[in-house]
N, C-alpha and C. Protein backbone atom coordinates (compact mmCIF):
# COMPACT_ATOMS: atom_id res chain seq x y z
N UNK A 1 40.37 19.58 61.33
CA UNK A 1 40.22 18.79 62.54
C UNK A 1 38.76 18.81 62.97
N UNK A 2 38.43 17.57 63.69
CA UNK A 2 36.79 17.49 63.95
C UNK A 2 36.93 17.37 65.32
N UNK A 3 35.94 18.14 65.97
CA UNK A 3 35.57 18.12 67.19
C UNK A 3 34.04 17.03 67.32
N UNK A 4 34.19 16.54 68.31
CA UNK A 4 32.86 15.38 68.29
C UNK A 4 31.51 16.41 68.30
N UNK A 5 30.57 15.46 67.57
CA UNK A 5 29.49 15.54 67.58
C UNK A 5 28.24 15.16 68.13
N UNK A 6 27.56 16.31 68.97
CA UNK A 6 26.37 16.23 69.94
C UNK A 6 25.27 15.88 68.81
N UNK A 7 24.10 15.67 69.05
CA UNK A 7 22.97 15.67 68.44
C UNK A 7 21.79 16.71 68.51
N UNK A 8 21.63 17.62 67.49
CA UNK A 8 20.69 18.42 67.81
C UNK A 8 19.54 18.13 67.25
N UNK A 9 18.34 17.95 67.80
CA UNK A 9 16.88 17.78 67.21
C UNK A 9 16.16 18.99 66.95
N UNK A 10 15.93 19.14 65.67
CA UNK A 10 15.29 20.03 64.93
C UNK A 10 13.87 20.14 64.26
N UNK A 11 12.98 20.36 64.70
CA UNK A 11 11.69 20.01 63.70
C UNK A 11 11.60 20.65 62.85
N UNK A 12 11.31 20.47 61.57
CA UNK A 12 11.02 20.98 60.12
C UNK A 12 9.90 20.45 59.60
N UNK A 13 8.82 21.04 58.68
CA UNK A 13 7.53 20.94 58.28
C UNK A 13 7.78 21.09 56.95
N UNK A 14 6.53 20.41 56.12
CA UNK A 14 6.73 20.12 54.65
C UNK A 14 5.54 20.96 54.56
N UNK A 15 5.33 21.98 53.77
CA UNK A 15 3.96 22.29 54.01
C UNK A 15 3.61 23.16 52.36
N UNK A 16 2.36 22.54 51.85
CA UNK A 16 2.11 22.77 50.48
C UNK A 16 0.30 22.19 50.23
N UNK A 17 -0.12 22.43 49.17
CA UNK A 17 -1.24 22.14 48.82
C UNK A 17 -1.43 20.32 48.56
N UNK A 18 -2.18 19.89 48.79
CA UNK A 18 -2.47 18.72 48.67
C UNK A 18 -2.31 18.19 47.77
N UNK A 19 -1.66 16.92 47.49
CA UNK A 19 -1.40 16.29 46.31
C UNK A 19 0.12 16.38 45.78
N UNK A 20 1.04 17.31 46.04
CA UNK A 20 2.21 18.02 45.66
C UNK A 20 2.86 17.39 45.75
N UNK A 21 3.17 15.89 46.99
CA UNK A 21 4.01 15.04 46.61
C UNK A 21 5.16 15.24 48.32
N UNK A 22 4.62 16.03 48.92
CA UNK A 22 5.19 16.09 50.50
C UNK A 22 5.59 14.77 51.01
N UNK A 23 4.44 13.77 51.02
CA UNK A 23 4.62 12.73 52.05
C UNK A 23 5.47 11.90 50.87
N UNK A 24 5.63 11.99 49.52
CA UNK A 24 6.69 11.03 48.61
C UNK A 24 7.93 11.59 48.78
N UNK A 25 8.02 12.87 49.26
CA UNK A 25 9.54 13.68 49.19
C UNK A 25 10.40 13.17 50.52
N UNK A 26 9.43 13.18 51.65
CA UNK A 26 9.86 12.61 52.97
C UNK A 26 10.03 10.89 53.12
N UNK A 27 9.36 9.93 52.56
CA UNK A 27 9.70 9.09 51.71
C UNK A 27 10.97 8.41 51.52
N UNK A 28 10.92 9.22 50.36
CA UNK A 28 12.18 8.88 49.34
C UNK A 28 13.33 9.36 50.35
N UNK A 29 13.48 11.02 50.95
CA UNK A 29 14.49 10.77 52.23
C UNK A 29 14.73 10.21 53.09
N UNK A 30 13.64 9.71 53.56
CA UNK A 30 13.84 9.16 55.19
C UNK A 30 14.28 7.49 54.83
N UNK A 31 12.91 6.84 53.51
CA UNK A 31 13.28 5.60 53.69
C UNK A 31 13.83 5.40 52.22
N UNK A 32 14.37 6.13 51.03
CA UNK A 32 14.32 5.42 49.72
C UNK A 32 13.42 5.23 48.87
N UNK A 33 12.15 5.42 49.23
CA UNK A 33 11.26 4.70 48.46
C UNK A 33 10.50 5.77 47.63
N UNK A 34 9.29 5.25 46.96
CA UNK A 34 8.55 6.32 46.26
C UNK A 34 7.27 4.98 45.98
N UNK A 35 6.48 5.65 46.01
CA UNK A 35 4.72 4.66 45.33
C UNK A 35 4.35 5.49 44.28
N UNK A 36 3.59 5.22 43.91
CA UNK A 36 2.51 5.88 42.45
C UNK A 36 1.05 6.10 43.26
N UNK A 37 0.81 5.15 44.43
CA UNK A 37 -0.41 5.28 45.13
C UNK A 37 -0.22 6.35 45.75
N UNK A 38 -1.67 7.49 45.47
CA UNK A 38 -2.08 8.86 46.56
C UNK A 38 -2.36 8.55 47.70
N UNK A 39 -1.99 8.54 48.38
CA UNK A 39 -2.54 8.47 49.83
C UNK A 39 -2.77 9.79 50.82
N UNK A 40 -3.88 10.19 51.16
CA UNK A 40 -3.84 11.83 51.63
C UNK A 40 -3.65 11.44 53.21
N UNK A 41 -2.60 12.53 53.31
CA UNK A 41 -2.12 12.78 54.87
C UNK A 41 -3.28 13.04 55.87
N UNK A 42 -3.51 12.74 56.44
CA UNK A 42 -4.92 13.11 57.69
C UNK A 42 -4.10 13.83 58.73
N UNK A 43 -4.08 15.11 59.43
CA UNK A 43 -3.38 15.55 60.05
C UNK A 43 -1.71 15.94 60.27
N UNK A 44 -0.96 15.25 61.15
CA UNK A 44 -0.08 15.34 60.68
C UNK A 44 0.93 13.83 60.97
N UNK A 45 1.99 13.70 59.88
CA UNK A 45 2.79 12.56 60.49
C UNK A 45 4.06 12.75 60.67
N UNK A 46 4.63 12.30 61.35
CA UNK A 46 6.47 12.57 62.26
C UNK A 46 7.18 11.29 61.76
N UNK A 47 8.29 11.81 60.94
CA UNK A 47 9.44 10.90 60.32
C UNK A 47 10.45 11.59 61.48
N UNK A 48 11.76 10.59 61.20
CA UNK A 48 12.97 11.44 61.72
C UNK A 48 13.86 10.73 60.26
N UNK A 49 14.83 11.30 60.52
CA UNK A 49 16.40 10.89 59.98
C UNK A 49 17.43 11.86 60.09
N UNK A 50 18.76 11.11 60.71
CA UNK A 50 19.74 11.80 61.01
C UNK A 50 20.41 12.57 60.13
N UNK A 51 21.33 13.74 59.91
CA UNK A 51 21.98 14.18 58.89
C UNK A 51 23.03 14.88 59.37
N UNK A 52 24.60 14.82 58.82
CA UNK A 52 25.26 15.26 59.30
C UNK A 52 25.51 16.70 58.63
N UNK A 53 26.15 17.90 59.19
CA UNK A 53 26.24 19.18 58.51
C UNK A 53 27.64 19.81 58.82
N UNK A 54 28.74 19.89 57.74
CA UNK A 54 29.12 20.23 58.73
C UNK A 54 29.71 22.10 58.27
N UNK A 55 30.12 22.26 59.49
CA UNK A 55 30.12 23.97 59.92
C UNK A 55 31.04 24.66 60.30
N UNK A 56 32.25 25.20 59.97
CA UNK A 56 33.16 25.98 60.18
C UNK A 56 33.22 26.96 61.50
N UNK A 57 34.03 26.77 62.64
CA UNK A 57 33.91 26.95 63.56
C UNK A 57 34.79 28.66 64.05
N UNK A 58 34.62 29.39 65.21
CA UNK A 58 35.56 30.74 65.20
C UNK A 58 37.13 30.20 64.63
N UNK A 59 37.42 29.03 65.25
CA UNK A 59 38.50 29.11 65.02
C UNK A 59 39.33 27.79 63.97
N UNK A 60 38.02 28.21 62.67
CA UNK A 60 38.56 28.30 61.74
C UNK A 60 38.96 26.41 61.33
N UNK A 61 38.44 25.89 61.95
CA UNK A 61 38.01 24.15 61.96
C UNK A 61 36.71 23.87 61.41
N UNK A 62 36.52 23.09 61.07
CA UNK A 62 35.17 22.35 60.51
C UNK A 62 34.61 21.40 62.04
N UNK A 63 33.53 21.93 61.99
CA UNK A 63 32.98 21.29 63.17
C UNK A 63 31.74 20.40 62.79
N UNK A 64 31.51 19.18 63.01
CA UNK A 64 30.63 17.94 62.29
C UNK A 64 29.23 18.38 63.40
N UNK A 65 27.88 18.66 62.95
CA UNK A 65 27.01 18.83 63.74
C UNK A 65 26.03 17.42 62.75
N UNK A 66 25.33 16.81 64.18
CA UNK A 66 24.73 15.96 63.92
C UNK A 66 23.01 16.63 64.34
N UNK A 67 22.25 16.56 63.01
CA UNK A 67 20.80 17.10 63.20
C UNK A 67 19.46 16.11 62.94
N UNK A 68 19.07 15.75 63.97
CA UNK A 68 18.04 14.86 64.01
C UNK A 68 16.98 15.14 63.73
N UNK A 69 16.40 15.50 62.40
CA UNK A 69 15.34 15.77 61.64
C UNK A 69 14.27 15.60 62.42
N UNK A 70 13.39 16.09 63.09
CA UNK A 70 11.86 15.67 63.08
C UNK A 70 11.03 16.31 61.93
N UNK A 71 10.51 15.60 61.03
CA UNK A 71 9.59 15.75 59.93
C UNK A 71 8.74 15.55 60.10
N UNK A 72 8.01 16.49 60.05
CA UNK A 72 6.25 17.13 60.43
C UNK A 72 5.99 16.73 58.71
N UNK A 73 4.79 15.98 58.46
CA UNK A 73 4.44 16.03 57.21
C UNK A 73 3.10 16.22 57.41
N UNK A 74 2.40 17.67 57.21
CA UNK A 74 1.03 18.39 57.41
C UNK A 74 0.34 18.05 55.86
N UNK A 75 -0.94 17.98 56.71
CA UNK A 75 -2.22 17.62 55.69
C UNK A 75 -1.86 18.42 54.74
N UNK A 76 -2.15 18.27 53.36
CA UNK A 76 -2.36 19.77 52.17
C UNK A 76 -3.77 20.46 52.68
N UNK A 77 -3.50 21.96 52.37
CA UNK A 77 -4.60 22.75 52.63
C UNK A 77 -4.89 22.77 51.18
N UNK A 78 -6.43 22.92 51.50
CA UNK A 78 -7.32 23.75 50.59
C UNK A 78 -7.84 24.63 50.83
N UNK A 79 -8.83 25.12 49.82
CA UNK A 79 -9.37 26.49 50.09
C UNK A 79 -10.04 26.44 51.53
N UNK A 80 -10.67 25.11 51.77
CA UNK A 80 -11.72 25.54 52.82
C UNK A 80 -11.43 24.82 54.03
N UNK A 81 -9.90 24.77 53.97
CA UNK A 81 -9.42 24.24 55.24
C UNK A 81 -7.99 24.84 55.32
N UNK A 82 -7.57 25.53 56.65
CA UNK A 82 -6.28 25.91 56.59
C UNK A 82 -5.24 24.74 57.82
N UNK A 83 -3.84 25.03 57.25
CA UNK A 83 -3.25 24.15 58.05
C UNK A 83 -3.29 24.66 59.86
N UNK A 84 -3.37 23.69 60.39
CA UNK A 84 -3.70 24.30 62.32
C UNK A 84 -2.61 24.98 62.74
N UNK A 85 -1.94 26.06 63.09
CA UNK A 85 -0.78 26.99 63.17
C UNK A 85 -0.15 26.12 64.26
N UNK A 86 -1.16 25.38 65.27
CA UNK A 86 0.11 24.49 66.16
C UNK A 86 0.77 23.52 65.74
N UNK A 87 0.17 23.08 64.13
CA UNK A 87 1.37 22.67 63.44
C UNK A 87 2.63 22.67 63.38
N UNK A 88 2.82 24.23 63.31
CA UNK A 88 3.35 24.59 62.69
C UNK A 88 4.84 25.47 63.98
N UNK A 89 4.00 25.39 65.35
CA UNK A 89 4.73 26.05 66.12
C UNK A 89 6.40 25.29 66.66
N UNK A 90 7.18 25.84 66.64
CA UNK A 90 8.06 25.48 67.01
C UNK A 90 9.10 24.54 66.57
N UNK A 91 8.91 24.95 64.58
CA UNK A 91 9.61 24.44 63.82
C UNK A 91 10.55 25.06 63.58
N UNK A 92 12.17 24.91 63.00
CA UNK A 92 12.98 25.75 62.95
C UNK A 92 13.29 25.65 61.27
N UNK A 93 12.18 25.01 60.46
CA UNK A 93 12.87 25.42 59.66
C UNK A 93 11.39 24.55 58.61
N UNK A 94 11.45 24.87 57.15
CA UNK A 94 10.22 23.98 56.45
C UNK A 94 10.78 24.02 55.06
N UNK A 95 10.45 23.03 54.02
CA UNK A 95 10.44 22.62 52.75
C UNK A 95 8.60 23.33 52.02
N UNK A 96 8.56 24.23 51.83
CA UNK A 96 7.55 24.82 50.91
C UNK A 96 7.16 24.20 49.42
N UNK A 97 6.31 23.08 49.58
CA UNK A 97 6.51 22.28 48.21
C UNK A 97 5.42 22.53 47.34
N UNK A 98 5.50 23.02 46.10
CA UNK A 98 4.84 22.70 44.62
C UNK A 98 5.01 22.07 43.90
N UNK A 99 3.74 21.91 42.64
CA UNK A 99 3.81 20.70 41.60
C UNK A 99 4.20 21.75 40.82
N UNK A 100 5.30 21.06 40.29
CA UNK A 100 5.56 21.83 38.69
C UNK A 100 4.22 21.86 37.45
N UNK A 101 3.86 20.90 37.93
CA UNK A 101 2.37 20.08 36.91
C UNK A 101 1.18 21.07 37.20
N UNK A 102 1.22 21.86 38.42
CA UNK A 102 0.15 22.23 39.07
C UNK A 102 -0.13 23.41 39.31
N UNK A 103 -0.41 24.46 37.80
CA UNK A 103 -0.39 25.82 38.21
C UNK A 103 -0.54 26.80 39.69
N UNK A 104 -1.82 26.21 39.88
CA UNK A 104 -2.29 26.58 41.80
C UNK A 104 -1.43 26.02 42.23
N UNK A 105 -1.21 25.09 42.69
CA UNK A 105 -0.14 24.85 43.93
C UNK A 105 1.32 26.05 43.84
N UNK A 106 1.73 26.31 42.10
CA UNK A 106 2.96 27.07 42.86
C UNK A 106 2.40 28.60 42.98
N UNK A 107 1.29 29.15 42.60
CA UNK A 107 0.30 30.30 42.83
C UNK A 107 0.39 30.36 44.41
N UNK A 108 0.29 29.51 45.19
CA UNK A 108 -0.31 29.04 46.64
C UNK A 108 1.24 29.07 47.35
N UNK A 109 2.46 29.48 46.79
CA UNK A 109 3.81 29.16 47.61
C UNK A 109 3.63 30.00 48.68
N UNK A 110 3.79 31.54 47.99
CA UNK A 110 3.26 32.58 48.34
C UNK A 110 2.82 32.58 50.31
N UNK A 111 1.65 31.98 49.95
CA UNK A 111 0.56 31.93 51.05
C UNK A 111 0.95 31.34 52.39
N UNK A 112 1.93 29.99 52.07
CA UNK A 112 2.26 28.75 52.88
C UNK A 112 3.37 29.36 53.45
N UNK A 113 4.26 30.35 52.35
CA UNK A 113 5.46 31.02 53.37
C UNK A 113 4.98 32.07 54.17
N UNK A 114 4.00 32.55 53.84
CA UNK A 114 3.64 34.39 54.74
C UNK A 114 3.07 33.07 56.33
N UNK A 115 2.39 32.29 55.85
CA UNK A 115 1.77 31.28 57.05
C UNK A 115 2.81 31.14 58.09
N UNK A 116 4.25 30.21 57.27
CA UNK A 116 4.83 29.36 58.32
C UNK A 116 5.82 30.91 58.75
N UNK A 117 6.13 31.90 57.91
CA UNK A 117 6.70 32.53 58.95
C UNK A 117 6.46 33.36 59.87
N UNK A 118 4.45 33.70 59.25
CA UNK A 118 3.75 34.38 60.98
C UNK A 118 4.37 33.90 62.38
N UNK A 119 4.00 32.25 62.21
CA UNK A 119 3.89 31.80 63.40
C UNK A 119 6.03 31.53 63.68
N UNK A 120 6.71 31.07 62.71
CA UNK A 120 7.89 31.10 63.07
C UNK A 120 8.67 32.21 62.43
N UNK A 121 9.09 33.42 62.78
CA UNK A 121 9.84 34.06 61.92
C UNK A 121 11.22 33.99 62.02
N UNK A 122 11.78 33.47 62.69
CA UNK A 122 13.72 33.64 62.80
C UNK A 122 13.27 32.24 61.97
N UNK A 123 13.53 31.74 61.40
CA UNK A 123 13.08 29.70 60.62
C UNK A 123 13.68 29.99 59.08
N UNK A 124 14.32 28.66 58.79
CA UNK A 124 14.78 28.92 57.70
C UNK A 124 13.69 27.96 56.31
N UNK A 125 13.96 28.30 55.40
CA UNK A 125 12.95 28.32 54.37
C UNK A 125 13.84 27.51 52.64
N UNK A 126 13.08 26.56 52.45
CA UNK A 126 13.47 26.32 51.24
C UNK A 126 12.27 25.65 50.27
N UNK A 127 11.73 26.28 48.72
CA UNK A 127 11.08 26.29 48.15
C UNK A 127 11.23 25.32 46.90
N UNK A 128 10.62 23.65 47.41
CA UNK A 128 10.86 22.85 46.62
C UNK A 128 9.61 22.60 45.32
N UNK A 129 9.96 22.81 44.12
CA UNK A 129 9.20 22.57 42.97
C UNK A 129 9.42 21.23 42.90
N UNK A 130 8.67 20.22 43.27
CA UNK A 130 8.06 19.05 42.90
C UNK A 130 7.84 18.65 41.55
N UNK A 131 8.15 16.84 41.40
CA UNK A 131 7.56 16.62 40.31
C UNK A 131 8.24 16.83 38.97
N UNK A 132 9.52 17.31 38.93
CA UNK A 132 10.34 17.96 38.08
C UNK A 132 10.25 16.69 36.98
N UNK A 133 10.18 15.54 37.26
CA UNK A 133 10.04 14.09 36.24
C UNK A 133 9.14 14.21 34.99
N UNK A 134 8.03 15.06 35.12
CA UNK A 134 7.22 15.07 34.90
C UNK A 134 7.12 16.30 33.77
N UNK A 135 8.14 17.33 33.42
CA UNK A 135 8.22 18.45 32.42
C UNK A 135 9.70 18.29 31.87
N UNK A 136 9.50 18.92 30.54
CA UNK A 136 10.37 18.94 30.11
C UNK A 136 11.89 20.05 30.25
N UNK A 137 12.46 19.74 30.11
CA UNK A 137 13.67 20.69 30.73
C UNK A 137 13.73 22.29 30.60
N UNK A 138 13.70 22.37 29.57
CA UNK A 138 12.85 23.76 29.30
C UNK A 138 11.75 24.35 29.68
N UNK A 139 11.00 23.63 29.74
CA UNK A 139 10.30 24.14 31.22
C UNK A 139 10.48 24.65 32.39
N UNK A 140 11.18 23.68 32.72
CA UNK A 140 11.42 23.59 34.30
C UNK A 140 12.98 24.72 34.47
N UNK A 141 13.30 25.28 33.28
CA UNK A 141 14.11 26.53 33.57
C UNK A 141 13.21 28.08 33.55
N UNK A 142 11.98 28.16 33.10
CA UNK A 142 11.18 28.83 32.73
C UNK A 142 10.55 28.78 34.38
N UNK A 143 10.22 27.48 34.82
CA UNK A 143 9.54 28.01 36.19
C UNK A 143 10.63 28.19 37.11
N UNK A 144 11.88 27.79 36.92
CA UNK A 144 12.74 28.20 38.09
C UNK A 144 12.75 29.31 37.97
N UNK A 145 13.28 30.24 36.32
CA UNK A 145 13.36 31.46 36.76
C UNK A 145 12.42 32.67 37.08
N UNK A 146 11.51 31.89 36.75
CA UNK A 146 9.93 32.92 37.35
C UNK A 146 9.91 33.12 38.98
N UNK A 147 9.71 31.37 39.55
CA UNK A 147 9.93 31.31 41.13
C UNK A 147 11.33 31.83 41.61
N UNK A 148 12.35 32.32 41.09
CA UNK A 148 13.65 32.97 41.37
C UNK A 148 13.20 33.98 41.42
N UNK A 149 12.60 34.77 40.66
CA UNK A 149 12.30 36.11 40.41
C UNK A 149 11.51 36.34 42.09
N UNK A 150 10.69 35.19 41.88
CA UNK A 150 9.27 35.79 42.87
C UNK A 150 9.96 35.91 45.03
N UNK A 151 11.02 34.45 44.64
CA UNK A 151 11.28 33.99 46.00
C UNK A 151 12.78 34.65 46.32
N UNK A 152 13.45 35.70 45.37
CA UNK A 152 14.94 35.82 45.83
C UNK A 152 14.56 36.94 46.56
N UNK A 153 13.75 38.11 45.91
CA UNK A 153 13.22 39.22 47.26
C UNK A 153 13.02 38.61 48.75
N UNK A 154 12.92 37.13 48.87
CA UNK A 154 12.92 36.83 50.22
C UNK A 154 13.71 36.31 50.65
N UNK A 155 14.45 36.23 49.99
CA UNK A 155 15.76 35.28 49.91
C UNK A 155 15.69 34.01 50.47
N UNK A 156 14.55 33.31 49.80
CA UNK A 156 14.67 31.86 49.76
C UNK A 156 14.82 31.13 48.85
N UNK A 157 16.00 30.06 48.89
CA UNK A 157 16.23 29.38 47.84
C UNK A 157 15.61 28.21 47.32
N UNK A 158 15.59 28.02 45.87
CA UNK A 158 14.38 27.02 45.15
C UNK A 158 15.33 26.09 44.88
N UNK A 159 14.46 24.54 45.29
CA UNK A 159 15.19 23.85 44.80
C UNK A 159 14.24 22.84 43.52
N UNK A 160 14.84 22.05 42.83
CA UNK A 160 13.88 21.71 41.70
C UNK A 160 14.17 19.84 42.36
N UNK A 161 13.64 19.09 42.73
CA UNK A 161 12.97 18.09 42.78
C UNK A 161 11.71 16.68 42.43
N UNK A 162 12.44 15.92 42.65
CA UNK A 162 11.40 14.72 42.07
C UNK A 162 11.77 13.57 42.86
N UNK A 163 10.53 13.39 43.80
CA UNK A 163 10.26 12.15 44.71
C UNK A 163 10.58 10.90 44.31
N UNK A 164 9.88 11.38 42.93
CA UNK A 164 10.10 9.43 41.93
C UNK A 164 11.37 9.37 41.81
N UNK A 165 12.46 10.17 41.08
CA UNK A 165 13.81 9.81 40.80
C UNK A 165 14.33 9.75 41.98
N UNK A 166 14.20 11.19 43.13
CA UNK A 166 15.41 11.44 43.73
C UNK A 166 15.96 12.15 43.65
N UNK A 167 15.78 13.01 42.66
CA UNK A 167 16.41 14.46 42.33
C UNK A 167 15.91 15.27 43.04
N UNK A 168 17.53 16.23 43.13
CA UNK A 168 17.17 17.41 44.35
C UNK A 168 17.06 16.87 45.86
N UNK A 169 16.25 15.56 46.16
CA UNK A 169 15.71 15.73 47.68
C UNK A 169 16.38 15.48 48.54
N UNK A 170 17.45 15.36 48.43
CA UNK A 170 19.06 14.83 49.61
C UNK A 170 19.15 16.80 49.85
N UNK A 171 19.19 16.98 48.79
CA UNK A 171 19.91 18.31 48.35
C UNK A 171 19.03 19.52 49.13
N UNK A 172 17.72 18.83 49.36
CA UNK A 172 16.67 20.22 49.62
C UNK A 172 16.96 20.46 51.09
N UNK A 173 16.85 18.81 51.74
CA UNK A 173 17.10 18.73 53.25
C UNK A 173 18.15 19.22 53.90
N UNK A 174 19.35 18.89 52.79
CA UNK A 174 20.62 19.09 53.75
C UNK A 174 20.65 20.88 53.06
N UNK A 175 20.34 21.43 51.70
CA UNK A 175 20.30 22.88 52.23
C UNK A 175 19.66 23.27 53.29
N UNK A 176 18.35 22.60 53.81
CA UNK A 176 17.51 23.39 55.19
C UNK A 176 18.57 23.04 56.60
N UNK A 177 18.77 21.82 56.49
CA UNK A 177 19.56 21.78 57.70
C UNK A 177 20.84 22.94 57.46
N UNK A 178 21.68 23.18 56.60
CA UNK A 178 22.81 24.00 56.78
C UNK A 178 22.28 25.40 56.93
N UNK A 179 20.92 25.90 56.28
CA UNK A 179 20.34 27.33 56.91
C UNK A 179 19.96 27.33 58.49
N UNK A 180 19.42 26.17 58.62
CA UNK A 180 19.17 26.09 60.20
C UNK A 180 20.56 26.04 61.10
N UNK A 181 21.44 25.48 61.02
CA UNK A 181 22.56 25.49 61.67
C UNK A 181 23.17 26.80 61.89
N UNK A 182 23.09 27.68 60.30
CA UNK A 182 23.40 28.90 60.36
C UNK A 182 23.15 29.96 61.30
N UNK A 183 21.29 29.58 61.72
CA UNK A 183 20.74 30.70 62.69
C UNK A 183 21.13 30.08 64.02
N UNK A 184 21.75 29.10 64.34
CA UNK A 184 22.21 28.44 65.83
C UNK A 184 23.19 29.13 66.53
């Protein structure tokens, strides 16, 4: 049985090294689409899209929660620029994205999670490898289970993704929304 559904607004941040494919991942969720053109983020930009989650209640019902994404999509840092922490304040939850293609960027996961959970620490966390289109399958079991190794001590889960197809990125969002619901 479903009990109606309120709307909760949630902000979540994409936050990774430049180039990684953030603003194609938000994209392809929010509107479908994907380009081949780079376009670098200048600060930051705010998508929304709705998503439903739903959540097992004390007494033992499924309860439909409706979560109104605000998507923070932050500049990529480089070495000689870090992301502005008021970015970053008062998000409940972020997509940590690397290029599979891009040794440094998944070197740099590391960095972007110790970052977003200084400033947020109760926030839930999911570690998307980007770009997955782009290696061959065997590969891309070789870096999952390396980044498994590195990210289960924190117990955040990896997801493997690709902006261009579509793979994974339904999958990355609605795991962050169901960790976020969790800490509610």
């Amino acid at each position: 049985m479903h009990s109606p559904a309120k709307i909760i607004s949630q902000k979540i941040c994409l936050i990774g090294d430049f180039g990684v494919g953030k603003t194609s991942l938000i994209r392809q969720f929010v509107d479908r689409q994907f380009s081949d053109k780079y376009l670098s983020t200048v600060g930051v930009k705010i998508s929304r899209r709705l998503v439903i989650v739903d959540k097992p209640n004390s007494i033992s019902q499924i309860e439909s929660h409706k979560l109104q994404l605000m998507i923070w999509d932050i500049e990529g840092s480089t070495r000689f620029k870090s992301i502005s922490p008021s970015y970053l304040q008062g998000a409940k939850g972020a997509l940590i994205v690397g290029d599979v293609t891009r040794l440094s960027s998944i070197q740099n996961l590391k960095d972007h999670v110790q970052l977003f959970q200084s400033i947020n620490p109760k926030s839930s966390l999911i570690i998307a490898l980007n770009k997955t289109d782009l290696i061959e399958s065997n590969e891309k079991a070789n870096i999952v289970k390396s980044i498994n190794l590195e990210f289960s001590s924190l117990n955040i889960p990896v997801q493997m993704t690709s902006a261009k197809t579509g793979e994974g990125v339904d999958e990355a969002f609605q795991k962050l929304s169901c960790q976020m619901l969790m800490l509610e």
